[in-house]
N, C-alpha and C. Protein backbone atom coordinates (compact mmCIF):
# COMPACT_ATOMS: atom_id res chain seq x y z
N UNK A 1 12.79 5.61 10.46
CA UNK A 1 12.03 6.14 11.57
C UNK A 1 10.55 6.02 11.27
N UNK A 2 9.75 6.22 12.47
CA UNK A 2 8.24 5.93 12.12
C UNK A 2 7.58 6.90 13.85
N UNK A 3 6.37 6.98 13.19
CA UNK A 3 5.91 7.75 14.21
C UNK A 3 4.46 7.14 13.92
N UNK A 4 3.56 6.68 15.25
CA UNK A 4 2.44 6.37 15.74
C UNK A 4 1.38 7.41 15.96
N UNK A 5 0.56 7.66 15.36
CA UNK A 5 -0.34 8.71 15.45
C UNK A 5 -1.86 8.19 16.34
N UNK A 6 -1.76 9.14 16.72
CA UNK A 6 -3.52 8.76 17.84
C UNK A 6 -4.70 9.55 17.56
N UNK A 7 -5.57 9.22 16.79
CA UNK A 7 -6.31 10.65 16.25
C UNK A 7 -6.83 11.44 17.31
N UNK A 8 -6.82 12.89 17.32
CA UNK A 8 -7.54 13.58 18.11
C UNK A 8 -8.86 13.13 18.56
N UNK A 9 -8.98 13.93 19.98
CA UNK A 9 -10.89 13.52 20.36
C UNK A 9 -11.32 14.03 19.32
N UNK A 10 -12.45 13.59 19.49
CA UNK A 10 -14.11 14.41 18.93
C UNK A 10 -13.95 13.38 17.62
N UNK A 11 -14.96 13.97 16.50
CA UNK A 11 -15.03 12.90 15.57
C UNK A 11 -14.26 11.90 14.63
N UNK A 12 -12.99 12.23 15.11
CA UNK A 12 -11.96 11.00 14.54
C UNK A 12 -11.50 10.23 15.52
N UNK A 13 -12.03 9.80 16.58
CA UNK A 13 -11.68 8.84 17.65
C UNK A 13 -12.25 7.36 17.36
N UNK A 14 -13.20 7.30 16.17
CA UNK A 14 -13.61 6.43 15.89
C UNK A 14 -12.83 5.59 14.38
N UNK A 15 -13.80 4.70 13.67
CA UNK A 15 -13.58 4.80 12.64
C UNK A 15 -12.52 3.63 11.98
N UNK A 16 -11.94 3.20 10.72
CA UNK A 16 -11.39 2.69 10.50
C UNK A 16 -10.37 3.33 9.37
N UNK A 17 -9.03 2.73 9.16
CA UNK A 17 -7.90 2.96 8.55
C UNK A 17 -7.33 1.85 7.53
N UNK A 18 -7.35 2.41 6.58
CA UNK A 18 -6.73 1.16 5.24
C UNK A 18 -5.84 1.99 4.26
N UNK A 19 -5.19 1.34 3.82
CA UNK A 19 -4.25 1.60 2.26
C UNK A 19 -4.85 1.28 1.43
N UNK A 20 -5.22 2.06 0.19
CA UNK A 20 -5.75 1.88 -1.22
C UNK A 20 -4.69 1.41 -1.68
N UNK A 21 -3.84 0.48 -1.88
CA UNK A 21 -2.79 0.42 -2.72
C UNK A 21 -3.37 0.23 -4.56
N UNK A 22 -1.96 1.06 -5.16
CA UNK A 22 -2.76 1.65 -6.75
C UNK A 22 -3.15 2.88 -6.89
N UNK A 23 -3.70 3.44 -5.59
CA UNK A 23 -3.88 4.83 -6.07
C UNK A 23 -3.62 5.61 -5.43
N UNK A 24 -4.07 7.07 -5.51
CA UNK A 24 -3.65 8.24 -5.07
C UNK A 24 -4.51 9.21 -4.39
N UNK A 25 -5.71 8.33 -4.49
CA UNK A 25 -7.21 9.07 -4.05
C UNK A 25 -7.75 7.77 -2.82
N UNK A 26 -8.55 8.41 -2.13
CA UNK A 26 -9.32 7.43 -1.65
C UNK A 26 -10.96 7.32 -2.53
N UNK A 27 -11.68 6.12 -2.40
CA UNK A 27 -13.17 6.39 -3.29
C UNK A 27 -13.90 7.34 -2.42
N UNK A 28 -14.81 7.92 -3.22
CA UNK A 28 -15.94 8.90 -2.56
C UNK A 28 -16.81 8.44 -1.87
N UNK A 29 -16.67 7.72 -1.14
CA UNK A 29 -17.95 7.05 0.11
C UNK A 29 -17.47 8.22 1.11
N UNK A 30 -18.97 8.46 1.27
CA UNK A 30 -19.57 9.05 2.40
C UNK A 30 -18.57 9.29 4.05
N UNK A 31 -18.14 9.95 4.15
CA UNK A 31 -17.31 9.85 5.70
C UNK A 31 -16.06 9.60 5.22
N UNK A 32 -15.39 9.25 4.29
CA UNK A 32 -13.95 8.68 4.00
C UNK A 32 -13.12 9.46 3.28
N UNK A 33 -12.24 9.73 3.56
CA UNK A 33 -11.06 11.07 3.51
C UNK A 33 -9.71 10.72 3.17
N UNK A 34 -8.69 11.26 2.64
CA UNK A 34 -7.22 11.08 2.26
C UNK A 34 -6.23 11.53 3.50
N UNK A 35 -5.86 10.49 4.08
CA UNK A 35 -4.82 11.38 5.17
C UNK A 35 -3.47 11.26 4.35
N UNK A 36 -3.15 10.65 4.05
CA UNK A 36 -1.79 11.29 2.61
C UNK A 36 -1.19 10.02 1.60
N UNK A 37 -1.12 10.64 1.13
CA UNK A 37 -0.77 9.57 -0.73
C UNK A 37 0.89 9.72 -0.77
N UNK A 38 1.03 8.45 -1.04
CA UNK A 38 2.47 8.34 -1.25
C UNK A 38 3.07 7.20 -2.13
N UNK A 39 4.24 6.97 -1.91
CA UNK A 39 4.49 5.57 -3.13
C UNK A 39 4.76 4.36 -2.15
N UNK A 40 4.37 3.06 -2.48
CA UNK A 40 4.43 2.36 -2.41
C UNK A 40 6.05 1.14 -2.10
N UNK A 41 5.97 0.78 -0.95
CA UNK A 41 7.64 0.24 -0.97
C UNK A 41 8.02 -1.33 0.81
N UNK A 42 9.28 -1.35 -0.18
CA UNK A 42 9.29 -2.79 0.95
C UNK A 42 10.79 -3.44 0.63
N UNK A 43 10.79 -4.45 1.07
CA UNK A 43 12.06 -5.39 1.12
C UNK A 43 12.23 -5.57 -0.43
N UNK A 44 13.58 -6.00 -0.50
CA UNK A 44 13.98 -6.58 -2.23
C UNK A 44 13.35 -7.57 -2.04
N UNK A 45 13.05 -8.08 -3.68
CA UNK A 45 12.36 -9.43 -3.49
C UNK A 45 13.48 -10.50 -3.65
N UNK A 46 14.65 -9.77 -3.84
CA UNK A 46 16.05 -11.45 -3.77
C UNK A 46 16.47 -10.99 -2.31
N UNK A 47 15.72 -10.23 -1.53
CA UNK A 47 16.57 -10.29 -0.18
C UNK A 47 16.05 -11.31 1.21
N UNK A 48 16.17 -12.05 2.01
CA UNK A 48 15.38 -12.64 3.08
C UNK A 48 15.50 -11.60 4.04
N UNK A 49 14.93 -11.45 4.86
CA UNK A 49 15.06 -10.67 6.30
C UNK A 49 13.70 -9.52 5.53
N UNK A 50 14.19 -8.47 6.10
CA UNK A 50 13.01 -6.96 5.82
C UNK A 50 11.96 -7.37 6.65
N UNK A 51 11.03 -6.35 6.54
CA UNK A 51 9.54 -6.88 6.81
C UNK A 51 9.23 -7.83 6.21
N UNK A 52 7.88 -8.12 6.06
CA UNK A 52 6.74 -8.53 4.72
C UNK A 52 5.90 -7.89 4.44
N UNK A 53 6.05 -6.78 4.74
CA UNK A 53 4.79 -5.83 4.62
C UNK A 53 4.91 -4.74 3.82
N UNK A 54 3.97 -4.26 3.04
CA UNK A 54 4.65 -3.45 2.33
C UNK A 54 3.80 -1.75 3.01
N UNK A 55 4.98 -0.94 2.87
CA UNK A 55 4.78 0.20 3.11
C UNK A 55 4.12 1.23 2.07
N UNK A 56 3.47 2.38 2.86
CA UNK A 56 2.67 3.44 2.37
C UNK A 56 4.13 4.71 2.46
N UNK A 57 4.80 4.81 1.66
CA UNK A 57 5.95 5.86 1.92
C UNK A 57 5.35 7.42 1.63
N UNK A 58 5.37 8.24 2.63
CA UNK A 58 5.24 9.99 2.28
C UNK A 58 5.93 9.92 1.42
N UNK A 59 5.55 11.30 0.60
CA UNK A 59 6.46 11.74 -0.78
C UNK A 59 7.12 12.77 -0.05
N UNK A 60 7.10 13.25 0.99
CA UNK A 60 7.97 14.13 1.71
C UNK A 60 8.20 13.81 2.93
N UNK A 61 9.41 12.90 3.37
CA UNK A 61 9.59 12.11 4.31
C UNK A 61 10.08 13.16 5.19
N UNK A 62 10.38 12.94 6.23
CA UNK A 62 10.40 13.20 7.65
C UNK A 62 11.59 12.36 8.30
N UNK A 63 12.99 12.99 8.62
CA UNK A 63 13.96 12.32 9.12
C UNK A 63 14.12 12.09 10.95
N UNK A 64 14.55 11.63 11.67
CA UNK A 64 14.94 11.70 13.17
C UNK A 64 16.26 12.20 13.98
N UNK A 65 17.01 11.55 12.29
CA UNK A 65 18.54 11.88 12.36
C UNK A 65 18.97 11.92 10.94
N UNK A 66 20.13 12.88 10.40
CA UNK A 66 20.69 12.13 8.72
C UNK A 66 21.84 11.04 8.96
N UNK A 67 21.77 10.80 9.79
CA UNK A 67 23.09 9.62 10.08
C UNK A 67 22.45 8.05 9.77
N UNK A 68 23.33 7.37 9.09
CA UNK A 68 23.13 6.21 8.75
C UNK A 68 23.35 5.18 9.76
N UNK A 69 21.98 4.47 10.71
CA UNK A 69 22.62 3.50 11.76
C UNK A 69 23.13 2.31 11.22
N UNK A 70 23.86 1.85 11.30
CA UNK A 70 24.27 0.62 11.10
C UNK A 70 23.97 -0.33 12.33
N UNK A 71 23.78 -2.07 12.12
CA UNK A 71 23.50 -2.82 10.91
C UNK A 71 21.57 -1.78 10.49
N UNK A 72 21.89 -2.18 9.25
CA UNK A 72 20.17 -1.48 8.96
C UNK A 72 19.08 -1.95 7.61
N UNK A 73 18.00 -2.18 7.39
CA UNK A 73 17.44 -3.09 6.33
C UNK A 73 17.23 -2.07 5.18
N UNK A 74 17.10 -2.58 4.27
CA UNK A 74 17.11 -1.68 3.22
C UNK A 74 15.48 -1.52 2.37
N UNK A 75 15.66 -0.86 2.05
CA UNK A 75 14.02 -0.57 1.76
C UNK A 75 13.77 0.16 0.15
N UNK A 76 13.23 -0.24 -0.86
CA UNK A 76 13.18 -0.34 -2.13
C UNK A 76 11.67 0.13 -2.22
N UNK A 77 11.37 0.99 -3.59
CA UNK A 77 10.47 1.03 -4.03
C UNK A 77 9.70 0.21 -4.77
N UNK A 78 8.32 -0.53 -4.90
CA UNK A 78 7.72 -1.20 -5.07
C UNK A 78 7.19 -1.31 -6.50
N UNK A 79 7.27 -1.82 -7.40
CA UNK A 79 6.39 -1.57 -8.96
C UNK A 79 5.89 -2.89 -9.04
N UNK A 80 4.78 -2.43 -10.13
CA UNK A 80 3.72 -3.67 -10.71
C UNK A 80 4.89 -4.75 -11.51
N UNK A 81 4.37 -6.12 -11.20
CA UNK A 81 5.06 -7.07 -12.49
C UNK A 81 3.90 -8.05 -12.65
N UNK A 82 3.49 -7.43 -14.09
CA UNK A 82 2.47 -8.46 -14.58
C UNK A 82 2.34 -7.66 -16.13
N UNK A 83 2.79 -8.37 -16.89
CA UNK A 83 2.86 -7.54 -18.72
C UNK A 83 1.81 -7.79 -19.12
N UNK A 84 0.99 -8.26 -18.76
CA UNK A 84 -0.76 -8.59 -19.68
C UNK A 84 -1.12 -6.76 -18.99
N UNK A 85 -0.37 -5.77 -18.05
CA UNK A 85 -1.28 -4.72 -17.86
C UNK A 85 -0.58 -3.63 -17.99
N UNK A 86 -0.97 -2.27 -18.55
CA UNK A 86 -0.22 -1.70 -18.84
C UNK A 86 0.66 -0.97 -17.82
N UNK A 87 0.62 -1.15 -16.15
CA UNK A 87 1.55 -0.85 -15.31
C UNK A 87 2.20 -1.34 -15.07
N UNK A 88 2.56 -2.84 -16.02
CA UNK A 88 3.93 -3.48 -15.69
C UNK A 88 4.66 -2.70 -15.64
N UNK A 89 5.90 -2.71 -14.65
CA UNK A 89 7.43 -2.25 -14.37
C UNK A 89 6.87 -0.65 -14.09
N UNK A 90 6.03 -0.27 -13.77
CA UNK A 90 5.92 1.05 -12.87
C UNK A 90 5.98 0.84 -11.28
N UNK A 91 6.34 2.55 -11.24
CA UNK A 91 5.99 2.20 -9.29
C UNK A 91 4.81 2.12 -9.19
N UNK A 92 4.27 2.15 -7.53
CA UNK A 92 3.08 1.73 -7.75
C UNK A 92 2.66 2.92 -5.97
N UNK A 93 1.62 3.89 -6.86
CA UNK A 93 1.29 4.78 -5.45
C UNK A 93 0.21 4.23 -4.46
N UNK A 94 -0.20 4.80 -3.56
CA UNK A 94 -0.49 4.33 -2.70
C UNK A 94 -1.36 5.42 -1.53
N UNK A 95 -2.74 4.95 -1.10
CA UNK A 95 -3.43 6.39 -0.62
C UNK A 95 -3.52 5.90 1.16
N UNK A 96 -3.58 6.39 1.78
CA UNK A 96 -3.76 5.99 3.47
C UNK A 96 -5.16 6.56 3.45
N UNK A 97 -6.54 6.03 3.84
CA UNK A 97 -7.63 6.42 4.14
C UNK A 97 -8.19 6.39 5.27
N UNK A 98 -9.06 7.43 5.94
CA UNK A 98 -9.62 7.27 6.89
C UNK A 98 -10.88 7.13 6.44
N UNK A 99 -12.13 6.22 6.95
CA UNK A 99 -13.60 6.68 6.44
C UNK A 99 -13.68 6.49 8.35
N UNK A 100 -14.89 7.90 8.78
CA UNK A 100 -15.51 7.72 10.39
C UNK A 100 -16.46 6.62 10.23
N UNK A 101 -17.07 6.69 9.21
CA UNK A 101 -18.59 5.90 9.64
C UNK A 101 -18.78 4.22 9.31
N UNK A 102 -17.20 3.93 9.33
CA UNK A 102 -17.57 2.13 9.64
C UNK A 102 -16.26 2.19 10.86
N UNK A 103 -16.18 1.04 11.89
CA UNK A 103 -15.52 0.68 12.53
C UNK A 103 -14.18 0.01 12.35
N UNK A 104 -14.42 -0.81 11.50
CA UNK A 104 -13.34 -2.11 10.94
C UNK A 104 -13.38 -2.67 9.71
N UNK A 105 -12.11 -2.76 8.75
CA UNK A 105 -12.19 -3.12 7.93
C UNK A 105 -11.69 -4.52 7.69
N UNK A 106 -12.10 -4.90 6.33
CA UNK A 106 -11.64 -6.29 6.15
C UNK A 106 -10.93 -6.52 4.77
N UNK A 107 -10.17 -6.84 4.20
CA UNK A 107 -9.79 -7.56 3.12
C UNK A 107 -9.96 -8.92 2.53
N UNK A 108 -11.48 -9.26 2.05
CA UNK A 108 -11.55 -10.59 1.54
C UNK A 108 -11.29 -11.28 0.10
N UNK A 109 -10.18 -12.37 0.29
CA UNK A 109 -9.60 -12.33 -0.60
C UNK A 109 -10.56 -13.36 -1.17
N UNK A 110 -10.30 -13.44 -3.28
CA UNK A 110 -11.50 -14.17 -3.80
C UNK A 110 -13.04 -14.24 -3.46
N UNK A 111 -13.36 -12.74 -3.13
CA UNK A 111 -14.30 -12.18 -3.74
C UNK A 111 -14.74 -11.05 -4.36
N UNK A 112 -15.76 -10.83 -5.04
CA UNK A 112 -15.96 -9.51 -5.11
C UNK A 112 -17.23 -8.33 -5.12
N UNK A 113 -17.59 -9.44 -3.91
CA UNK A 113 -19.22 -8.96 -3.10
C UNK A 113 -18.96 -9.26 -1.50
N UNK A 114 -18.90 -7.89 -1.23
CA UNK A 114 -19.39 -7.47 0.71
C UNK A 114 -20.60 -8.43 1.47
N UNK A 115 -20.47 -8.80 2.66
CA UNK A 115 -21.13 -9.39 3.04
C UNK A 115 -22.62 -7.96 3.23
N UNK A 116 -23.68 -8.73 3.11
CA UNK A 116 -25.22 -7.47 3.31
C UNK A 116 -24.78 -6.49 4.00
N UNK A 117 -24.57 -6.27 4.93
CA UNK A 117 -24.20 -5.25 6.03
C UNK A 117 -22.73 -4.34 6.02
N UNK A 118 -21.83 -5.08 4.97
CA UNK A 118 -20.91 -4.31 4.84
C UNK A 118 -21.07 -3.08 3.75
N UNK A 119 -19.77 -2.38 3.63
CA UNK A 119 -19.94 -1.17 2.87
C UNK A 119 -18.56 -1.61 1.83
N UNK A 120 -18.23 -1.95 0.65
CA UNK A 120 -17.19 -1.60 -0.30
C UNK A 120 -16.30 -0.43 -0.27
N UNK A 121 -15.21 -0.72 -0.02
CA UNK A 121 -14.81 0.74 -0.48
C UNK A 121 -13.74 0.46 -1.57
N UNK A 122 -13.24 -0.43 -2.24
CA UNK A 122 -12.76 -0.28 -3.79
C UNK A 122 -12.46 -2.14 -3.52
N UNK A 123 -12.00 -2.49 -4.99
CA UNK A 123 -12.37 -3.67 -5.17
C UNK A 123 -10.93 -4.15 -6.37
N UNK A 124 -10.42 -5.10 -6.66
CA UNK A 124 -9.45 -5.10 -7.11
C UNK A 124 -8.55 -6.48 -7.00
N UNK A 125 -7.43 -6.38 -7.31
CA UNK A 125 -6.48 -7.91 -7.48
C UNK A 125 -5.49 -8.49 -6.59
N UNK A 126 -5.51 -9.08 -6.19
CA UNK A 126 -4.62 -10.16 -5.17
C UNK A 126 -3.25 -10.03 -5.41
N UNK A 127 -2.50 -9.20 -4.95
CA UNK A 127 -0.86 -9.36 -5.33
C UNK A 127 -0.12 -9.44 -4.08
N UNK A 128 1.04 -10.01 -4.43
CA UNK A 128 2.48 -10.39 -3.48
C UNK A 128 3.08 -10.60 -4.32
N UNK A 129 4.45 -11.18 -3.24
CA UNK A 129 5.86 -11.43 -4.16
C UNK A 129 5.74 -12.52 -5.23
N UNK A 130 6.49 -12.96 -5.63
CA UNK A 130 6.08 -13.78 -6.50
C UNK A 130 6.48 -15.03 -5.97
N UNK A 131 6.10 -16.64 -6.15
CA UNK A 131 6.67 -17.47 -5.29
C UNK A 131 7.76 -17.80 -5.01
N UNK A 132 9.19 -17.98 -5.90
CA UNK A 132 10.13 -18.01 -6.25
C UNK A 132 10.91 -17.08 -5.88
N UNK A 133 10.57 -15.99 -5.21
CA UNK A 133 11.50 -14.97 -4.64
C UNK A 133 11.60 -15.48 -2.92
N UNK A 134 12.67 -14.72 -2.74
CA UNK A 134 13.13 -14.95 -1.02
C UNK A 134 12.40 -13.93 -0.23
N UNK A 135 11.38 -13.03 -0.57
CA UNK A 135 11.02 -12.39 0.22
C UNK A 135 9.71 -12.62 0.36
N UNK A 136 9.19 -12.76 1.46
CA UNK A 136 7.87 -13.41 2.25
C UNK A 136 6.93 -12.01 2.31
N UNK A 137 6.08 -11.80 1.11
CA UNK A 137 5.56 -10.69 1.60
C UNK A 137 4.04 -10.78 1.29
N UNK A 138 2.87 -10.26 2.41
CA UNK A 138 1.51 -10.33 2.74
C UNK A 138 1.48 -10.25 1.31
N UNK A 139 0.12 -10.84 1.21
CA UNK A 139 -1.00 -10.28 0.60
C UNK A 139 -1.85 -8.61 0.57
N UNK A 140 -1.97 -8.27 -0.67
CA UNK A 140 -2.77 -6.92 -0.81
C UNK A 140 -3.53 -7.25 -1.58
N UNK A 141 -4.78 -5.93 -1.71
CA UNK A 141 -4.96 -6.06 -2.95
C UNK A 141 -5.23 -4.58 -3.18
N UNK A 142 -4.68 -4.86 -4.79
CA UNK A 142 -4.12 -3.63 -5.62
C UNK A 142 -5.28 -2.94 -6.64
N UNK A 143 -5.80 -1.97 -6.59
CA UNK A 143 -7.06 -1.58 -6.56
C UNK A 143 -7.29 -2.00 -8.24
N UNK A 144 -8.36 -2.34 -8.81
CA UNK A 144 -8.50 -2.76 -10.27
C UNK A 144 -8.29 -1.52 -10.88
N UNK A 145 -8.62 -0.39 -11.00
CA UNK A 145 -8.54 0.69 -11.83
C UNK A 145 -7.00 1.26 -11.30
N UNK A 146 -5.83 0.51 -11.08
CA UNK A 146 -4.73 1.16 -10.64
C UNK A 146 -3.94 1.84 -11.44
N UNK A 147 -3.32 3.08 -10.56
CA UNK A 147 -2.47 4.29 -11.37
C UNK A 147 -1.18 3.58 -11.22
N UNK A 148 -0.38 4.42 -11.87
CA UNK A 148 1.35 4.35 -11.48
C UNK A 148 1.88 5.37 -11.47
N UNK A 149 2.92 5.98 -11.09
CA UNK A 149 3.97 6.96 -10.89
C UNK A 149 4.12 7.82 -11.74
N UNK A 150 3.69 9.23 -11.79
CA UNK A 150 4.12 9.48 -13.79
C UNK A 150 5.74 9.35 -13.87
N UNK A 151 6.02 8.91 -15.01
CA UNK A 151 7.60 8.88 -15.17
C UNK A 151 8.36 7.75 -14.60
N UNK A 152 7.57 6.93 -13.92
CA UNK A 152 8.01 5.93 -13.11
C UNK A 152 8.75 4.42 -14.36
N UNK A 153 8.42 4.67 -15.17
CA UNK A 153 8.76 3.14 -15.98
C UNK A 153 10.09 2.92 -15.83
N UNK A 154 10.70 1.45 -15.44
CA UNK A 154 11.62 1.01 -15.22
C UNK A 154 11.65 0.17 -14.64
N UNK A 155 12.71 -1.10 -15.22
CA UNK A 155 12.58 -2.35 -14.63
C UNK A 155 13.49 -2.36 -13.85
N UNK A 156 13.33 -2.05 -12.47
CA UNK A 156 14.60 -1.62 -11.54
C UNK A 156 14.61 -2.64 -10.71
N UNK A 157 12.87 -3.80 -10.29
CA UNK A 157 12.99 -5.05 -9.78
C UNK A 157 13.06 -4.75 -7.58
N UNK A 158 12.71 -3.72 -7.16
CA UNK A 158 13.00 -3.52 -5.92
C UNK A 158 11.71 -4.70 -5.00
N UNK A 159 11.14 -3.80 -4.39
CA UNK A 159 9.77 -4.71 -3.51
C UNK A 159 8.97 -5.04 -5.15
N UNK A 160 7.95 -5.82 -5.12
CA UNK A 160 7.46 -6.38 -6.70
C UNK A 160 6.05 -6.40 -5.76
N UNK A 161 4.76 -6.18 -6.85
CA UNK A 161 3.59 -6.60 -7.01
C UNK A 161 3.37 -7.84 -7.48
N UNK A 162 3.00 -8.97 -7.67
CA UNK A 162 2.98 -9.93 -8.66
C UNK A 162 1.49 -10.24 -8.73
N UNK A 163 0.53 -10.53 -9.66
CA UNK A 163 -0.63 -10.91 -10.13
C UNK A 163 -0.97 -12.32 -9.84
């Protein structure tokens, strides 16, 4: 299940919306706020079909029904795979941010300088599936100073980060 949110009038009618993926905070720029931190998740990476996108999961989900619909996609938690860092094989959390005082955001990949007029708000590494897997999934990028799960270690292989 999923639910579409519309921000209230007055000063959140504006503004722009992104995932920190990696962490659990949003950065301290000016106007920009945590609307909720959660873990990180998506399709298997040996599965075809799912999204490609990877999800921002609440840590306290919210049901519609407890009944299982059938046919239905399955949805896995997400961890780092890259052993040169020390979050290989962790999960990997994930912050939803609001900042009011820019409009639109961008994700430019292979760099790591804002055009003059833009504003940074964290900066970091290019990950997806890995090529060789069956699952087709976007591009992120995964914040450079990234956390992981406490307790999370395990090579369990669900949605994957790859470097």
């Amino acid at each position: 299940s999923h639910l579409v949110y519309r921000a209230p009038p007055g000063p959140l009618s504006g503004g722009a919306l992104y995932t920190r993926w990696g962490r659990t905070t949003c950065p301290g720029t000016p106007g920009t706020e945590l609307l909720y931190s959660g873990l990180a998740g998506g399709g298997h990476h040996s599965h075809s079909g799912n999204g490609a996108n990877y999800l921002c999961l609440p840590t306290t989900p919210q049901y519609l029904t407890s009944g299982i619909p059938t046919p239905y996609s399955y949805l896995y938690g997400a961890e780092y795979q890259y052993p040169r860092f020390t979050t290989h094989n962790h999960n990997v959390p994930c912050a939803v941010c609001y900042t009011s005082q820019r409009a639109s955001q961008i994700m430019i990949p292979a760099r790591i300088t804002c055009p003059s007029s833009w504003t940074e708000e964290y900066e970091g590494y290019l990950m997806a599936e890995r090529h060789i897997h069956a699952r087709n999934a976007v591009y992120e990028c995964v914040d450079k100073n990234a956390e992981t799960v406490p307790g999370s270690y395990a090579n369990t292989d669900g949605a994957l980060f790859h470097h």
